[in-house]
N, C-alpha and C. Protein backbone atom coordinates (compact mmCIF):
# COMPACT_ATOMS: atom_id res chain seq x y z
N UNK A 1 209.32 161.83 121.92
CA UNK A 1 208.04 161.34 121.42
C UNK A 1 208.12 159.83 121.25
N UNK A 2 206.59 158.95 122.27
CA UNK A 2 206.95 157.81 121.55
C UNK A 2 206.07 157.32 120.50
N UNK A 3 206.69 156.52 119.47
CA UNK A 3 205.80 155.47 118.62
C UNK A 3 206.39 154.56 118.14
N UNK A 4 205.44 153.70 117.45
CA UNK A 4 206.09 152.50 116.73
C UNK A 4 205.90 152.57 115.44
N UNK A 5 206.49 151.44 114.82
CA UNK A 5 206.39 151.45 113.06
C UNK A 5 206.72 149.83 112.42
N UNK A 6 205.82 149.74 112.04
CA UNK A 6 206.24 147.92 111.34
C UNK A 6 207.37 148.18 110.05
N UNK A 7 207.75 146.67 109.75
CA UNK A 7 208.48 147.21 108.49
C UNK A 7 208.24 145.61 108.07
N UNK A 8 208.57 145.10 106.95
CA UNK A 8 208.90 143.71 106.60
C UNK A 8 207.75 143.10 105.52
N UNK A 9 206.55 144.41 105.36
CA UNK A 9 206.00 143.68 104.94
C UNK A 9 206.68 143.04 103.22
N UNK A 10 205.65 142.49 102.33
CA UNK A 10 206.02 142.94 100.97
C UNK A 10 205.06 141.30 100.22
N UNK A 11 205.69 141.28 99.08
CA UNK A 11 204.56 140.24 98.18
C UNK A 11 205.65 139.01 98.28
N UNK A 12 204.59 138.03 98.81
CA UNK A 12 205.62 136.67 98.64
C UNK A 12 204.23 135.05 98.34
N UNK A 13 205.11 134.82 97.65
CA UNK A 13 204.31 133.77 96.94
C UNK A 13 203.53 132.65 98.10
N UNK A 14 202.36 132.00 97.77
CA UNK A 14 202.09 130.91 98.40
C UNK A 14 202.98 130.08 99.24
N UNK A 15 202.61 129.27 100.52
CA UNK A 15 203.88 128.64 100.98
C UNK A 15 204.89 129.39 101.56
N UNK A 16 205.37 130.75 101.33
CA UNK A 16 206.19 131.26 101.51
C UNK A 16 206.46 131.58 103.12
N UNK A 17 207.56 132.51 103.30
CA UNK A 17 207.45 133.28 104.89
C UNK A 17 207.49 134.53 104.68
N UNK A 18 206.94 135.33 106.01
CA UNK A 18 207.54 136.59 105.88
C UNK A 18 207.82 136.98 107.76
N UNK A 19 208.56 137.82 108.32
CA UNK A 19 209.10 138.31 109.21
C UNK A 19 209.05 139.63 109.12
N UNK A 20 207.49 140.01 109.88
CA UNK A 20 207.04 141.67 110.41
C UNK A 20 207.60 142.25 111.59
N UNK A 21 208.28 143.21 111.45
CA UNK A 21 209.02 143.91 112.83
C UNK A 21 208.09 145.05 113.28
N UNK A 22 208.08 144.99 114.14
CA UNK A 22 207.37 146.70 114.73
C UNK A 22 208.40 147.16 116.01
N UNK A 23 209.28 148.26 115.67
CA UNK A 23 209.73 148.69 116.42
C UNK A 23 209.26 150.10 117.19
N UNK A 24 209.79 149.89 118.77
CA UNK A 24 209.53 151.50 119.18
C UNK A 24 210.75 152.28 119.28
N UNK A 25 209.80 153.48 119.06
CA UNK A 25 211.57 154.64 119.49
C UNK A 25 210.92 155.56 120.70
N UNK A 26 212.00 156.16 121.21
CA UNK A 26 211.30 156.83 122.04
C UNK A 26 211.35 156.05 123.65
N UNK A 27 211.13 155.14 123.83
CA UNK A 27 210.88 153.90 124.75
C UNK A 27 211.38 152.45 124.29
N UNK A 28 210.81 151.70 125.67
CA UNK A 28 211.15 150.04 125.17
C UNK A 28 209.65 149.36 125.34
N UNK A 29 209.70 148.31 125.32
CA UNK A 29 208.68 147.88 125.86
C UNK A 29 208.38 147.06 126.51
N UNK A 30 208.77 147.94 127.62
CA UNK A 30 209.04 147.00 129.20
C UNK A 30 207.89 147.30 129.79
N UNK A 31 207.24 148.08 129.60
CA UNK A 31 205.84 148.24 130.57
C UNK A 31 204.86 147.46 128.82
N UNK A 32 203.93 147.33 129.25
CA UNK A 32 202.79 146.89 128.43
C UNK A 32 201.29 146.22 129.03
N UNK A 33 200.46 146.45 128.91
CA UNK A 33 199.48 145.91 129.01
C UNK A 33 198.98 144.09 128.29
N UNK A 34 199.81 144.94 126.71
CA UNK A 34 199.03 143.70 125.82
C UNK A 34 200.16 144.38 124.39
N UNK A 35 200.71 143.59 123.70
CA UNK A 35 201.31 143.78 122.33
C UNK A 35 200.94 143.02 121.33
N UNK A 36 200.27 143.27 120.03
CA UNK A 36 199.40 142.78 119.60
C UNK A 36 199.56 143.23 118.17
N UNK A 37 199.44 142.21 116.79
CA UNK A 37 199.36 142.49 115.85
C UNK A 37 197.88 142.19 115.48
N UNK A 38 197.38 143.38 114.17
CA UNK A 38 195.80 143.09 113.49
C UNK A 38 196.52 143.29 112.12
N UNK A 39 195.50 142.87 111.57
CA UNK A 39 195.44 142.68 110.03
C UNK A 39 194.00 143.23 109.52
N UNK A 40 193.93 143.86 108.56
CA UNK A 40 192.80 144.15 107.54
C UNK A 40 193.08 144.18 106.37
N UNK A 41 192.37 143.01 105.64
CA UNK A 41 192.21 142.76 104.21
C UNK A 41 191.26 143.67 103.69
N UNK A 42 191.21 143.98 102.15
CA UNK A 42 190.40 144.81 101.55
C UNK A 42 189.09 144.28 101.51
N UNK A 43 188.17 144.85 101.95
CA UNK A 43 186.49 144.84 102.57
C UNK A 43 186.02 144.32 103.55
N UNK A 44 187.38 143.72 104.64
CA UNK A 44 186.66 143.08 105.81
C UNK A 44 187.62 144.28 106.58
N UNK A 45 186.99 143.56 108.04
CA UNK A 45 187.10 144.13 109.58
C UNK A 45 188.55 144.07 109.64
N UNK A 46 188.92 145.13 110.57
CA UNK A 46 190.07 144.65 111.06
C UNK A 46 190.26 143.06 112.35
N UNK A 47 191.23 142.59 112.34
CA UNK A 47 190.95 141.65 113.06
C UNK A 47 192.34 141.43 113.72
N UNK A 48 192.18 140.93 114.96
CA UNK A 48 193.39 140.79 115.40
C UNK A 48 194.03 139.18 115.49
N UNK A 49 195.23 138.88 115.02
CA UNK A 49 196.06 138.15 114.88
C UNK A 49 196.66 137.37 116.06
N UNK A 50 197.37 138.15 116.67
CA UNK A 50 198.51 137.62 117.48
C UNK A 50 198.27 138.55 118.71
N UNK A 51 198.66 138.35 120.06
CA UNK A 51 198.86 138.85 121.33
C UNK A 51 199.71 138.65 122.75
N UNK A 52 200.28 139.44 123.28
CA UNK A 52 201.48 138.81 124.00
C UNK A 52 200.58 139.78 125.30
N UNK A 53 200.34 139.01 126.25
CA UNK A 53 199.91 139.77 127.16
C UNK A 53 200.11 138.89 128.86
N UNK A 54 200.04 139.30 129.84
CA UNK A 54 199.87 139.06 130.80
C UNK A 54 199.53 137.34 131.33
N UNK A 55 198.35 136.75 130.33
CA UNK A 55 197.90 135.93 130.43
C UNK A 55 198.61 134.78 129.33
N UNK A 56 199.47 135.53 128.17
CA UNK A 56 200.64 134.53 127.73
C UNK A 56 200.27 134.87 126.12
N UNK A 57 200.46 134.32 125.28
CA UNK A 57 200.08 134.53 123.77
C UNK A 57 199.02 133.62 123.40
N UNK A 58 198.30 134.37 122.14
CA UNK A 58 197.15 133.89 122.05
C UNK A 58 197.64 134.18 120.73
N UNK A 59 196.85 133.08 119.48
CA UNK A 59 196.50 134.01 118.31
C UNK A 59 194.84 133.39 117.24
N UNK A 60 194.96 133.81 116.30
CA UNK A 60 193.60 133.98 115.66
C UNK A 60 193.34 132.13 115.28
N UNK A 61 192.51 131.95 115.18
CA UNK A 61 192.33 130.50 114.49
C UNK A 61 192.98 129.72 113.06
N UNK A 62 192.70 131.30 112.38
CA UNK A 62 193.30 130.89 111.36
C UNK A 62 194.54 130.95 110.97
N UNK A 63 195.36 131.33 112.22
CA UNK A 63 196.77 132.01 112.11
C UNK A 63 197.49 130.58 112.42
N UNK A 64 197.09 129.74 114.05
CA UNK A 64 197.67 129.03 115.15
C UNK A 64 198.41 127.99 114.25
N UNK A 65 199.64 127.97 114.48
CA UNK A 65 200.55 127.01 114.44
C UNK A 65 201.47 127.73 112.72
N UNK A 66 200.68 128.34 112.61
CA UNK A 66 201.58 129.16 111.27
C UNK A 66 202.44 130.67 111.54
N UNK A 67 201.76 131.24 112.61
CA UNK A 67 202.40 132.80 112.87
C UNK A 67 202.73 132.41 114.11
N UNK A 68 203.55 133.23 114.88
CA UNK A 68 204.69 133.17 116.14
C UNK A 68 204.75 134.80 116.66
N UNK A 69 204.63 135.39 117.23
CA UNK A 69 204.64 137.21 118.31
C UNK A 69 205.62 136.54 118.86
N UNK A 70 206.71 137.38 119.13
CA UNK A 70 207.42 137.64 119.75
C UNK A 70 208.14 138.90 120.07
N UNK A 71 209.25 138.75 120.91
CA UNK A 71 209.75 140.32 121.10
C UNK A 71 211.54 140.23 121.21
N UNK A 72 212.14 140.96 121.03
CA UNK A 72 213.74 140.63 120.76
C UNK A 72 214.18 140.55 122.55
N UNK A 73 215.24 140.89 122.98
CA UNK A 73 215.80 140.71 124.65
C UNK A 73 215.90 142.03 124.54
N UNK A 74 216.09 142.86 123.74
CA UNK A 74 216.19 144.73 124.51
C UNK A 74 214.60 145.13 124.30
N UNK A 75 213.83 144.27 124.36
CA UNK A 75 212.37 144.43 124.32
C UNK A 75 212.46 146.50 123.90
N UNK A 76 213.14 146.30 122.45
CA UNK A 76 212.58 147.55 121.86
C UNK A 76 211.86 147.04 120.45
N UNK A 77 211.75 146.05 120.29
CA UNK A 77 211.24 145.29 118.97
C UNK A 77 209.74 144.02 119.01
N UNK A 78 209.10 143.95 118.25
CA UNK A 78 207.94 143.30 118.45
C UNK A 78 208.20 142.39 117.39
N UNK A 79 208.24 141.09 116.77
CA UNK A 79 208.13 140.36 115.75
C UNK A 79 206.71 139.81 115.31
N UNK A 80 206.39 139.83 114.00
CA UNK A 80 205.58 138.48 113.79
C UNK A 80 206.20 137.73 112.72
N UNK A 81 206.74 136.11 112.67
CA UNK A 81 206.80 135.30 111.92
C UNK A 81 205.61 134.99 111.25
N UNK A 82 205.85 134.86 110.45
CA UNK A 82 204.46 134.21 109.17
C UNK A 82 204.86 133.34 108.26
N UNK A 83 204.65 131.88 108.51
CA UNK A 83 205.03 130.78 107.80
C UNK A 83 203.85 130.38 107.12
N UNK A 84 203.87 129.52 106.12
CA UNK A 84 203.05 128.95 105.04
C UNK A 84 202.02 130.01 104.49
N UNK A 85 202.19 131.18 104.25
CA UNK A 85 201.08 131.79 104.20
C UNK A 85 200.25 131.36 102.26
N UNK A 86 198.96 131.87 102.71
CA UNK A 86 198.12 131.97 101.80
C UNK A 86 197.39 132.91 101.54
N UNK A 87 196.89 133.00 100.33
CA UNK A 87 196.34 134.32 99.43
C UNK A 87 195.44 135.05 100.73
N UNK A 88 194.68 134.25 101.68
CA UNK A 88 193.49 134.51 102.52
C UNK A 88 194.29 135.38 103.54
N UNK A 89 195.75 135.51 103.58
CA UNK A 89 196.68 136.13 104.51
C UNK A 89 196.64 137.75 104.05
N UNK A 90 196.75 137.88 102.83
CA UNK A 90 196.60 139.23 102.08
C UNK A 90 195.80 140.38 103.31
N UNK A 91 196.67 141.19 103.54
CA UNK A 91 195.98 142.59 104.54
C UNK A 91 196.98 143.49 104.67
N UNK A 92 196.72 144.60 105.29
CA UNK A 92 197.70 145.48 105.95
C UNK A 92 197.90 144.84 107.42
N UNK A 93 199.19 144.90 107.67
CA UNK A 93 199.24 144.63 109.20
C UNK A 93 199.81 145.70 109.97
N UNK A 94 198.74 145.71 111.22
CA UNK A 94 200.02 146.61 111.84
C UNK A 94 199.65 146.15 113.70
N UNK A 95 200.80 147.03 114.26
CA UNK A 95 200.88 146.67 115.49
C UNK A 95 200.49 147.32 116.09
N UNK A 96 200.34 147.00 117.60
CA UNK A 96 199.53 148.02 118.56
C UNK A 96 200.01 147.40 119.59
N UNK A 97 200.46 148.48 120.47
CA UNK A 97 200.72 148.37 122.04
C UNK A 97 200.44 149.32 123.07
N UNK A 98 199.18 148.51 123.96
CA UNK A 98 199.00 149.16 125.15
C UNK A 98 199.64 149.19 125.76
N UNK A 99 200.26 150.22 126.36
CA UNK A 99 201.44 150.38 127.57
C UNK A 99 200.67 150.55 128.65
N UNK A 100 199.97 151.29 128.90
CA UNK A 100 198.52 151.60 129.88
C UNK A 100 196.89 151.48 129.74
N UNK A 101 196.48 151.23 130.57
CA UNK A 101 194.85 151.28 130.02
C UNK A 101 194.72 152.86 129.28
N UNK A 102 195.50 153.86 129.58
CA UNK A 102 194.76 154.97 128.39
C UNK A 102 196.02 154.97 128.08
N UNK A 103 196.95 154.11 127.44
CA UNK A 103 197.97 154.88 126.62
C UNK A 103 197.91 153.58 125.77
N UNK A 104 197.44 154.06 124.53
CA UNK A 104 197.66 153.19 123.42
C UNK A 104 198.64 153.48 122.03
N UNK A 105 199.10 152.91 121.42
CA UNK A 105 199.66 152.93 120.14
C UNK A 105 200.35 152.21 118.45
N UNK A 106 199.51 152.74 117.78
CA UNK A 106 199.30 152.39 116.42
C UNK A 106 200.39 152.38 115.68
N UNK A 107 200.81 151.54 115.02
CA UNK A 107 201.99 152.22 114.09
C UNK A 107 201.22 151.93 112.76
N UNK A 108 201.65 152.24 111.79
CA UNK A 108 201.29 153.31 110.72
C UNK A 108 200.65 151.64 109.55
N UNK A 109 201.07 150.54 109.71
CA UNK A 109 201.13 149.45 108.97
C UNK A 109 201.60 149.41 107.93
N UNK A 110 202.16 147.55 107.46
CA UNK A 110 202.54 147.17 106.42
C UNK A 110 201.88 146.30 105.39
N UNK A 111 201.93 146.31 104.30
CA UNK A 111 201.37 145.41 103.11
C UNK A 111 201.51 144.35 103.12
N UNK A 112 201.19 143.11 103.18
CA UNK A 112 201.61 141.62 102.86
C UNK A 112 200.16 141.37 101.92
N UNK A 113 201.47 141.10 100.64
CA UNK A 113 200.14 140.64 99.54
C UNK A 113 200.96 138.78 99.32
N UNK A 114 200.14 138.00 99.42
CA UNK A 114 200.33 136.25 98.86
C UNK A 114 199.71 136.11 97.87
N UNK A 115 200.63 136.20 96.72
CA UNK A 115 200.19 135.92 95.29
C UNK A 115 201.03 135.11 94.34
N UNK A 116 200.89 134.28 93.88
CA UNK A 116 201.65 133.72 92.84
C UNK A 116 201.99 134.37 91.55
């Protein structure tokens, strides 16, 4: 069976960092369409963050030059770095990777609360 699963989230003060993993089991992730972290804060949309795809990485406006996607060399691991964050960072995150146009997958997400 495959899936993935983030881990890393947790509460870290203003300014701070944090380092989100999403790993797969089951597979690697050598085929992909698009690997991609979203975030949803309490009462908004989900929204997506970060993306590693075909056409190269992209990420959200409010993210660029503070968060970093990447993937380890046994491409069984997905990263997101998160530097300077702020309270406005507060969401669940989680990852998602299209391996195919109909094969998608969710992993379950993590907490990142920025609070002093």
């Amino acid at each position: 069976q495959v899936y993935i699963a983030e881990s890393g989230g947790g509460l870290v003060r203003p300014g701070g960092s944090l380092r989100l993993s999403c790993v797969v089991f089951g597979s690697t992730f050598d085929v992909y369409l698009s690997m991609s972290w979203y975030r949803q804060a309490p009462g908004k949309q989900r929204e997506v963050v970060a993306v590693i795809s075909s056409s190269g990485t992209n990420y959200a406006d409010s993210v660029k030059g503070r968060f970093t996607i990447s993937n380890n060399d046994a491409r069984d691991t997905m990263f997101l770095q998160m530097n300077s964050l702020n309270p406005e960072d507060t969401a669940v995150y989680s990852c998602q990777w299209r391996r195919r146009v109909n094969e998608l997958y969710w992993g379950q997400g993590t907490q990142v609360t920025v609070s002093a």
